[in-house]
C-alpha atoms as a PDB file:
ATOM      1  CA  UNK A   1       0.000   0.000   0.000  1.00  0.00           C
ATOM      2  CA  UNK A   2       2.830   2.136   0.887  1.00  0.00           C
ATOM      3  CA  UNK A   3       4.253   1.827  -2.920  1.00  0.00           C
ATOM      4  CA  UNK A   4       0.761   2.996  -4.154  1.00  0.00           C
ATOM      5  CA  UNK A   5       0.871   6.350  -2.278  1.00  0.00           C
ATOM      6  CA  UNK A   6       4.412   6.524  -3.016  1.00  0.00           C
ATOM      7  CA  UNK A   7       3.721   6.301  -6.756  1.00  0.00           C
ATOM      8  CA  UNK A   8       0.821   9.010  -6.595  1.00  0.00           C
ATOM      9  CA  UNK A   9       3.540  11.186  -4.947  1.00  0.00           C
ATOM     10  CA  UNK A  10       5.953  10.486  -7.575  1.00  0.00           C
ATOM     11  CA  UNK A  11       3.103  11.044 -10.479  1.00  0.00           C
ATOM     12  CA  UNK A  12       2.195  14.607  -9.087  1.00  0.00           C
ATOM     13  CA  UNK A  13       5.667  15.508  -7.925  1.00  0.00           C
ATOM     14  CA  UNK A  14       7.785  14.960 -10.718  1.00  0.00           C
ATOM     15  CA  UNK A  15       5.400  14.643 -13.617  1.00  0.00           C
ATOM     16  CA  UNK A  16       2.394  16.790 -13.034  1.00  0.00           C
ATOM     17  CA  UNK A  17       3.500  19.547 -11.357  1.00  0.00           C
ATOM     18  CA  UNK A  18       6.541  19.917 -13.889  1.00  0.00           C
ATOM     19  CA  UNK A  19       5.723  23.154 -15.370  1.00  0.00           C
ATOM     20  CA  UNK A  20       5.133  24.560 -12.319  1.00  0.00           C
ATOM     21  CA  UNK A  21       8.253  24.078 -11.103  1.00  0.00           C
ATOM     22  CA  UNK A  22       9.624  25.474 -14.474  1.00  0.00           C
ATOM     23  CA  UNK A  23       7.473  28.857 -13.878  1.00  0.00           C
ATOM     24  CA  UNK A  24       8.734  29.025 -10.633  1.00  0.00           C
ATOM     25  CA  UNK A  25      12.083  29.056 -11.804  1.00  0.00           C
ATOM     26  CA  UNK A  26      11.629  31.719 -14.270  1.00  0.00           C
ATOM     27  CA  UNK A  27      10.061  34.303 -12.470  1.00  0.00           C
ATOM     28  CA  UNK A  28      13.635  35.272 -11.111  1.00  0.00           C
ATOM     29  CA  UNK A  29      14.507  35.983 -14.481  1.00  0.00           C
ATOM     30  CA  UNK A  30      11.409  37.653 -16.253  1.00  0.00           C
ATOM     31  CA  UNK A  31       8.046  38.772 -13.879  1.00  0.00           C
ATOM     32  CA  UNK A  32       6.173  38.968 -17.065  1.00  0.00           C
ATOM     33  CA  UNK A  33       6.964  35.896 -18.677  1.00  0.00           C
ATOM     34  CA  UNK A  34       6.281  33.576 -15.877  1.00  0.00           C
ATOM     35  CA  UNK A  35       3.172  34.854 -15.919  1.00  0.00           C
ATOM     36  CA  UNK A  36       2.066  34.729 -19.528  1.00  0.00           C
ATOM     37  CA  UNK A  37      -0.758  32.560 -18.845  1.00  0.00           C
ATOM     38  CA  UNK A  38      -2.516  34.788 -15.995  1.00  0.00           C
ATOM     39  CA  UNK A  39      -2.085  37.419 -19.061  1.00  0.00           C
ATOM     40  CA  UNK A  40      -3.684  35.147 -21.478  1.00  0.00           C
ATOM     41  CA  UNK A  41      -6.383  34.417 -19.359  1.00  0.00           C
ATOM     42  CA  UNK A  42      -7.071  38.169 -18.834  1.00  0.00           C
ATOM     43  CA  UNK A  43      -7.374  39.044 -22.098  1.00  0.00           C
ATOM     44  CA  UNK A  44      -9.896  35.934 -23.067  1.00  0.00           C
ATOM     45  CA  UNK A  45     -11.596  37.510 -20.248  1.00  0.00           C
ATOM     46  CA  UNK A  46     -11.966  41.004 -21.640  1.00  0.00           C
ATOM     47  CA  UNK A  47     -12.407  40.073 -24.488  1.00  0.00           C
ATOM     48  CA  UNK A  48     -15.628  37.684 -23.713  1.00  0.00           C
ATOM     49  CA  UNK A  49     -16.758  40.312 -21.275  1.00  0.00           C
ATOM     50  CA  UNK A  50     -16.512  43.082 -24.271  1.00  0.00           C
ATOM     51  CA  UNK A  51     -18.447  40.700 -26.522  1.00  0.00           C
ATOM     52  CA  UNK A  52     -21.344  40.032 -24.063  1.00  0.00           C
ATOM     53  CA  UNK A  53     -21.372  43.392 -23.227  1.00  0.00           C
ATOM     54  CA  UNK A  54     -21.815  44.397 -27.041  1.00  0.00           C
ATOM     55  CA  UNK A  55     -24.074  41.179 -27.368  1.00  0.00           C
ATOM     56  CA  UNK A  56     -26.465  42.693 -24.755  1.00  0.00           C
ATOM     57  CA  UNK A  57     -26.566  46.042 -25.929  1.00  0.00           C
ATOM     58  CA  UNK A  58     -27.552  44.695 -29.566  1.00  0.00           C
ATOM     59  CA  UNK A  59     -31.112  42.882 -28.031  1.00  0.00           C
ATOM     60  CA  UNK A  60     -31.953  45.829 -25.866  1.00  0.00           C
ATOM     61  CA  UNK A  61     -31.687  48.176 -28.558  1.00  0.00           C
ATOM     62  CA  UNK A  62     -34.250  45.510 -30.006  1.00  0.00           C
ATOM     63  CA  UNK A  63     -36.421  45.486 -27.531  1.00  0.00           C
ATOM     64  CA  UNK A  64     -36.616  42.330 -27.745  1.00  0.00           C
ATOM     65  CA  UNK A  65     -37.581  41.604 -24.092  1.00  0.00           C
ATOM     66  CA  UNK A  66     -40.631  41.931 -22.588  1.00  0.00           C
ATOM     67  CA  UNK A  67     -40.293  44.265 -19.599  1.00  0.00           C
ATOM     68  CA  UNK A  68     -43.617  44.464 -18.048  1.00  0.00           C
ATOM     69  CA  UNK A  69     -43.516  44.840 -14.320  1.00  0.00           C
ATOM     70  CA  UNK A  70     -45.427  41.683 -13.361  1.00  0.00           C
ATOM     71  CA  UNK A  71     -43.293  38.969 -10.716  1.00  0.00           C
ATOM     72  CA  UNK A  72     -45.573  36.190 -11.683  1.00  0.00           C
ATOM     73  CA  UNK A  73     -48.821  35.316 -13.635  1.00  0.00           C
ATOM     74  CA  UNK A  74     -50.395  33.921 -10.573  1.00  0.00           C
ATOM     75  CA  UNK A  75     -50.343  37.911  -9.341  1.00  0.00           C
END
């Protein structure tokens, strides 16, 4: 049983958590390289959030929605 744990530790240690290790290491040499991929992420964000943004504007210059100030039909 020991050997099983051991060999989940080695899997995630060694293998898995690889490029972190590698990230780690380069942040002492470049702050903005290391963390490309938080960039990345925060564009893909702003982007999506531009989109939806423009997205929404588009149906409610439709009017599209019904907006009728009624909770439910049971009211």
């Amino acid at each position: 049983m020991k050997d099983l744990f051991e060999a989940i530790e080695d899997l995630f240690v060694n293998i898995l958590f690889a490029p972190f290790d590698a990230l780690r290491a380069l942040e002492l040499e470049s702050w903005f390289t290391a963390n490309i991929m938080s960039w990345l992420f925060t564009i893909i964000g702003l982007v999506a959030f531009v989109y939806w943004m423009l997205q929404l504007k588009k149906f409610n210059d439709n009017n599209d929605e019904d907006k009728s100030i009624s909770s439910h039909s049971f009211l």
